[in-house]
C-alpha atoms as a PDB file:
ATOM      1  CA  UNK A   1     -15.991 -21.352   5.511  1.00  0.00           C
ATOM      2  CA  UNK A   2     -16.924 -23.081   2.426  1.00  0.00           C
ATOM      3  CA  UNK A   3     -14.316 -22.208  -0.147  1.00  0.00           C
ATOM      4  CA  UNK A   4     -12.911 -18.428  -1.030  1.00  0.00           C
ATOM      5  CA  UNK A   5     -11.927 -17.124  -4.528  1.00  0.00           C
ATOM      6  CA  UNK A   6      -9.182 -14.348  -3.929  1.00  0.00           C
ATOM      7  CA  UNK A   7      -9.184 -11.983  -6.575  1.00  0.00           C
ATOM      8  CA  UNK A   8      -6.277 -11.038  -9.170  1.00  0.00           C
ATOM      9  CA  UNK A   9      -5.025  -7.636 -10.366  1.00  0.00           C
ATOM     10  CA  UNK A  10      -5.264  -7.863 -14.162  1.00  0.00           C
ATOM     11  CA  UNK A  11      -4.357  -5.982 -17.451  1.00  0.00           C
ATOM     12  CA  UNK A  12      -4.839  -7.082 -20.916  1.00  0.00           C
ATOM     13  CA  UNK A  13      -2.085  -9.278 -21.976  1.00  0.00           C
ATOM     14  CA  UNK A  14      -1.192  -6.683 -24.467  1.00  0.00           C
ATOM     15  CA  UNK A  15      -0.428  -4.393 -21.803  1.00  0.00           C
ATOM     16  CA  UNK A  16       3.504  -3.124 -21.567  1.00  0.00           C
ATOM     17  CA  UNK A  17       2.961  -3.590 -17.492  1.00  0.00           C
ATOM     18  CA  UNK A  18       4.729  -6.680 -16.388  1.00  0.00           C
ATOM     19  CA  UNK A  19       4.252  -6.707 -12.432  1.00  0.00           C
ATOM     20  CA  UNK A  20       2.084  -4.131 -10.258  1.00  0.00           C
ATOM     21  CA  UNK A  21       4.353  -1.912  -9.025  1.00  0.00           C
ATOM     22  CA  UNK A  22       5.338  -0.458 -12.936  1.00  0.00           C
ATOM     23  CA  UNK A  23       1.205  -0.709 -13.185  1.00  0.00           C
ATOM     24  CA  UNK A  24       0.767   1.987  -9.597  1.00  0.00           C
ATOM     25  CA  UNK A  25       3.800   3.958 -11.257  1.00  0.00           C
ATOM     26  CA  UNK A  26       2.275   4.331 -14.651  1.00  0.00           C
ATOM     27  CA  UNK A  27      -0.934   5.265 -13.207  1.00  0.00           C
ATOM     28  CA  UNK A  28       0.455   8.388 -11.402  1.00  0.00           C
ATOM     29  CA  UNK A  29       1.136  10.394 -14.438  1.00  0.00           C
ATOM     30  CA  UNK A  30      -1.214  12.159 -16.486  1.00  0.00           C
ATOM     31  CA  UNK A  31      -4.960  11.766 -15.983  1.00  0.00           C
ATOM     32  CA  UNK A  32      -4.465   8.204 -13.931  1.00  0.00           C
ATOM     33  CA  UNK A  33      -6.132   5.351 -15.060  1.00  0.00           C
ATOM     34  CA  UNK A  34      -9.198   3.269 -15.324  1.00  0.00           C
ATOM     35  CA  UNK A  35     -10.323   0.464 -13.440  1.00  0.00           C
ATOM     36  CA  UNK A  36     -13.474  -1.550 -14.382  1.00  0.00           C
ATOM     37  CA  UNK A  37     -15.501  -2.724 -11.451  1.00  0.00           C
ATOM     38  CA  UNK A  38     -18.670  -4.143 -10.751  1.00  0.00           C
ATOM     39  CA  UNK A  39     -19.880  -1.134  -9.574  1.00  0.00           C
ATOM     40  CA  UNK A  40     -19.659   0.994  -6.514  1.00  0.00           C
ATOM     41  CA  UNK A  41     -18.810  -1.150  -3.535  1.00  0.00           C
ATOM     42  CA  UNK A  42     -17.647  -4.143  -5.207  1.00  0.00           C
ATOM     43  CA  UNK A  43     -14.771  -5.939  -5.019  1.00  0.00           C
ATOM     44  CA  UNK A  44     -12.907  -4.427  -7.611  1.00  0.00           C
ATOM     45  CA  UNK A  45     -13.824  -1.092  -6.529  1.00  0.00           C
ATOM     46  CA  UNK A  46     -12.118  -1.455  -2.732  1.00  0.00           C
ATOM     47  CA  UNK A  47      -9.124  -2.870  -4.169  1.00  0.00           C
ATOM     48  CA  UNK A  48      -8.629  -0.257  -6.712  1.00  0.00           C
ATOM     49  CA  UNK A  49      -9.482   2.265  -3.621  1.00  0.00           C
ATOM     50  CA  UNK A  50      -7.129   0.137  -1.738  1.00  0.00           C
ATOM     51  CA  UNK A  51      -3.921   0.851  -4.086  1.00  0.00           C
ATOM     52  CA  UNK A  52      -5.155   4.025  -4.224  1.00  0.00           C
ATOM     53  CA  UNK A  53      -4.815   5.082  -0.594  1.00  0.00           C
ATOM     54  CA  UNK A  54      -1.645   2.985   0.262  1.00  0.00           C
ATOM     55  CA  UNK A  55       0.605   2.537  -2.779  1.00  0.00           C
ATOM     56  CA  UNK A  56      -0.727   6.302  -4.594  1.00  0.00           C
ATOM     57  CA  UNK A  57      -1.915   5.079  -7.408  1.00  0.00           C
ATOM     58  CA  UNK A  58      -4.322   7.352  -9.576  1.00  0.00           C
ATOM     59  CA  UNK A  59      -6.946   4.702 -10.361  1.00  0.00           C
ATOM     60  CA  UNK A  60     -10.504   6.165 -11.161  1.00  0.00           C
ATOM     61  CA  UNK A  61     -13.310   3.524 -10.843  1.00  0.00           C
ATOM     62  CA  UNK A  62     -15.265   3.077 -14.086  1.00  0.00           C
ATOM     63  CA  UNK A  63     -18.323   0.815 -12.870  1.00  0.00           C
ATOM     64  CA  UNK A  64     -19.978  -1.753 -15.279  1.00  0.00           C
ATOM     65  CA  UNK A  65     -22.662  -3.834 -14.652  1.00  0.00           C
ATOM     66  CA  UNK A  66     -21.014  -6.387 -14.032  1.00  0.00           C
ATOM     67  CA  UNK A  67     -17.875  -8.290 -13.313  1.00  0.00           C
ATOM     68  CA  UNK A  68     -17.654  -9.950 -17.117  1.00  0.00           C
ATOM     69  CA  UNK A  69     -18.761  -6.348 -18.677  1.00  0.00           C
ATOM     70  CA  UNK A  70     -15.179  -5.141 -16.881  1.00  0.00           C
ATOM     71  CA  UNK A  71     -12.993  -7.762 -18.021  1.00  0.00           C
ATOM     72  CA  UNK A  72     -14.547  -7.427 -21.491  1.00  0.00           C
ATOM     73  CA  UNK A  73     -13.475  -3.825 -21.186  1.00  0.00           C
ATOM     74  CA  UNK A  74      -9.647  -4.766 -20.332  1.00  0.00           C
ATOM     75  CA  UNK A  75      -9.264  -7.328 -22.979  1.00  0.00           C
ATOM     76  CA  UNK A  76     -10.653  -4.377 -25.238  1.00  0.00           C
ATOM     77  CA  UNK A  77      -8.623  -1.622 -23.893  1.00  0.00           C
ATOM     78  CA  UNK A  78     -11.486   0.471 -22.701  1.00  0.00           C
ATOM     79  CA  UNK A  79      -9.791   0.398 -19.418  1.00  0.00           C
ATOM     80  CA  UNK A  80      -6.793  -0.310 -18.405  1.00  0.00           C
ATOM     81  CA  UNK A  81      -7.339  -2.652 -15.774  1.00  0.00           C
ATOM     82  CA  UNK A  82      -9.423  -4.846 -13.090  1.00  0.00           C
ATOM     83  CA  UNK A  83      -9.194  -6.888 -10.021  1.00  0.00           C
ATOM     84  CA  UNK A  84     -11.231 -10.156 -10.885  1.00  0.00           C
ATOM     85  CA  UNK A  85     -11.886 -13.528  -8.878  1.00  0.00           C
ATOM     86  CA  UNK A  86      -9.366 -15.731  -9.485  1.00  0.00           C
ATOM     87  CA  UNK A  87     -11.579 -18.424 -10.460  1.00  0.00           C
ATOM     88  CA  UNK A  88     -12.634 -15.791 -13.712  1.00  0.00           C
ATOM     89  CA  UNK A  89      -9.799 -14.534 -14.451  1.00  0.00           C
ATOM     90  CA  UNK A  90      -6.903 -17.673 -13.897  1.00  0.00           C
ATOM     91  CA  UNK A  91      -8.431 -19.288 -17.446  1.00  0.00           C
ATOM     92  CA  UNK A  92      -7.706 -15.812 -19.061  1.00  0.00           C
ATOM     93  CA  UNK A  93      -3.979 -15.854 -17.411  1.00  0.00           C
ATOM     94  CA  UNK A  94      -2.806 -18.944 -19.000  1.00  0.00           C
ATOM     95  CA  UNK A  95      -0.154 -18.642 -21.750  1.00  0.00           C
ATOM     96  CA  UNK A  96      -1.865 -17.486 -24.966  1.00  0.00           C
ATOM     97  CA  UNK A  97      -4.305 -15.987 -22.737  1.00  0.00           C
ATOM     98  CA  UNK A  98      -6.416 -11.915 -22.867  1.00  0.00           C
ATOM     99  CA  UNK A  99      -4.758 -11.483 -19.369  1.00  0.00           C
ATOM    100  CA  UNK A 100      -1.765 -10.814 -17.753  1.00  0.00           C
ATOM    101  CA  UNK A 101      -1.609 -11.087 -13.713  1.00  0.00           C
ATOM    102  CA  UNK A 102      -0.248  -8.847 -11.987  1.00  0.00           C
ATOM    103  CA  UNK A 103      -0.302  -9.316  -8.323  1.00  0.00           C
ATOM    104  CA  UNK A 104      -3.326 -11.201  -5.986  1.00  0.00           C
ATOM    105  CA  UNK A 105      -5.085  -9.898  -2.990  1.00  0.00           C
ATOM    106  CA  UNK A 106      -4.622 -13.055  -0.856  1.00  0.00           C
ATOM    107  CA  UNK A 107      -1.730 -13.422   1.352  1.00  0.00           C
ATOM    108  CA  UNK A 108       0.287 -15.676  -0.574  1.00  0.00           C
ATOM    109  CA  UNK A 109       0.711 -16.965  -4.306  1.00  0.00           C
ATOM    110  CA  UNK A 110      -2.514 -18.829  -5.876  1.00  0.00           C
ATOM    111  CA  UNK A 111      -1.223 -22.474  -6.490  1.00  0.00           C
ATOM    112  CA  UNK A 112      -3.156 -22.823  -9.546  1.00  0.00           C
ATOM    113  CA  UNK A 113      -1.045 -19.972 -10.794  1.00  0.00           C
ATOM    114  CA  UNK A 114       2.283 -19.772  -8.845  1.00  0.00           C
END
């Protein structure tokens, strides 16, 4: 392997949702909410599947053509999140930054971001 980029569960930093569990709660009332991938079959899409199917959320997939078209659309509030690589989204996490981190998909904490 020559590297790996594990991706990051993000809202805008606007967002009331401090942590993912109050995000998968949230999204279980009402309508659900949106989730920007990259379209069908990417990333984003599986892991919004993915906390569908084993934490009940009530994501619905809103694809975009691409990965920067989503995150575009959480910093606007189009959607209300996105699961991005971390190497996209960690200069957007930083303090004073358009997003706010909730959880990664890797198995432990990113060290650029602990």
């Amino acid at each position: 392997m020559i590297g790996l980029s594990p991706s990051v569960i993000v809202v805008s930093s606007k967002s009331n949702y401090k942590n993912l569990k109050e995000f998968v709660e949230a999204s279980k009332t009402g309508q659900g909410f949106h989730f920007a991938t990259a379209g069908t079959g990417s990333t984003p899409h599986f892991v919004a599947e993915m906390l569908n199917t084993k934490y009940g959320a009530k994501l619905i997939p809103v694809p975009y053509k691409s990965g920067s078209e989503g995150a575009t659309a959480v910093i606007g509030g189009q959607v209300e999140g996105t699961s991005e690589a971390s190497i996209i989204s960690l200069p957007h996490i930083k303090p004073g930054g358009k997003f706010r981190a909730l959880a990664t998909t890797w198995t432990q904490r990113i060290s650029a971001y602990p």
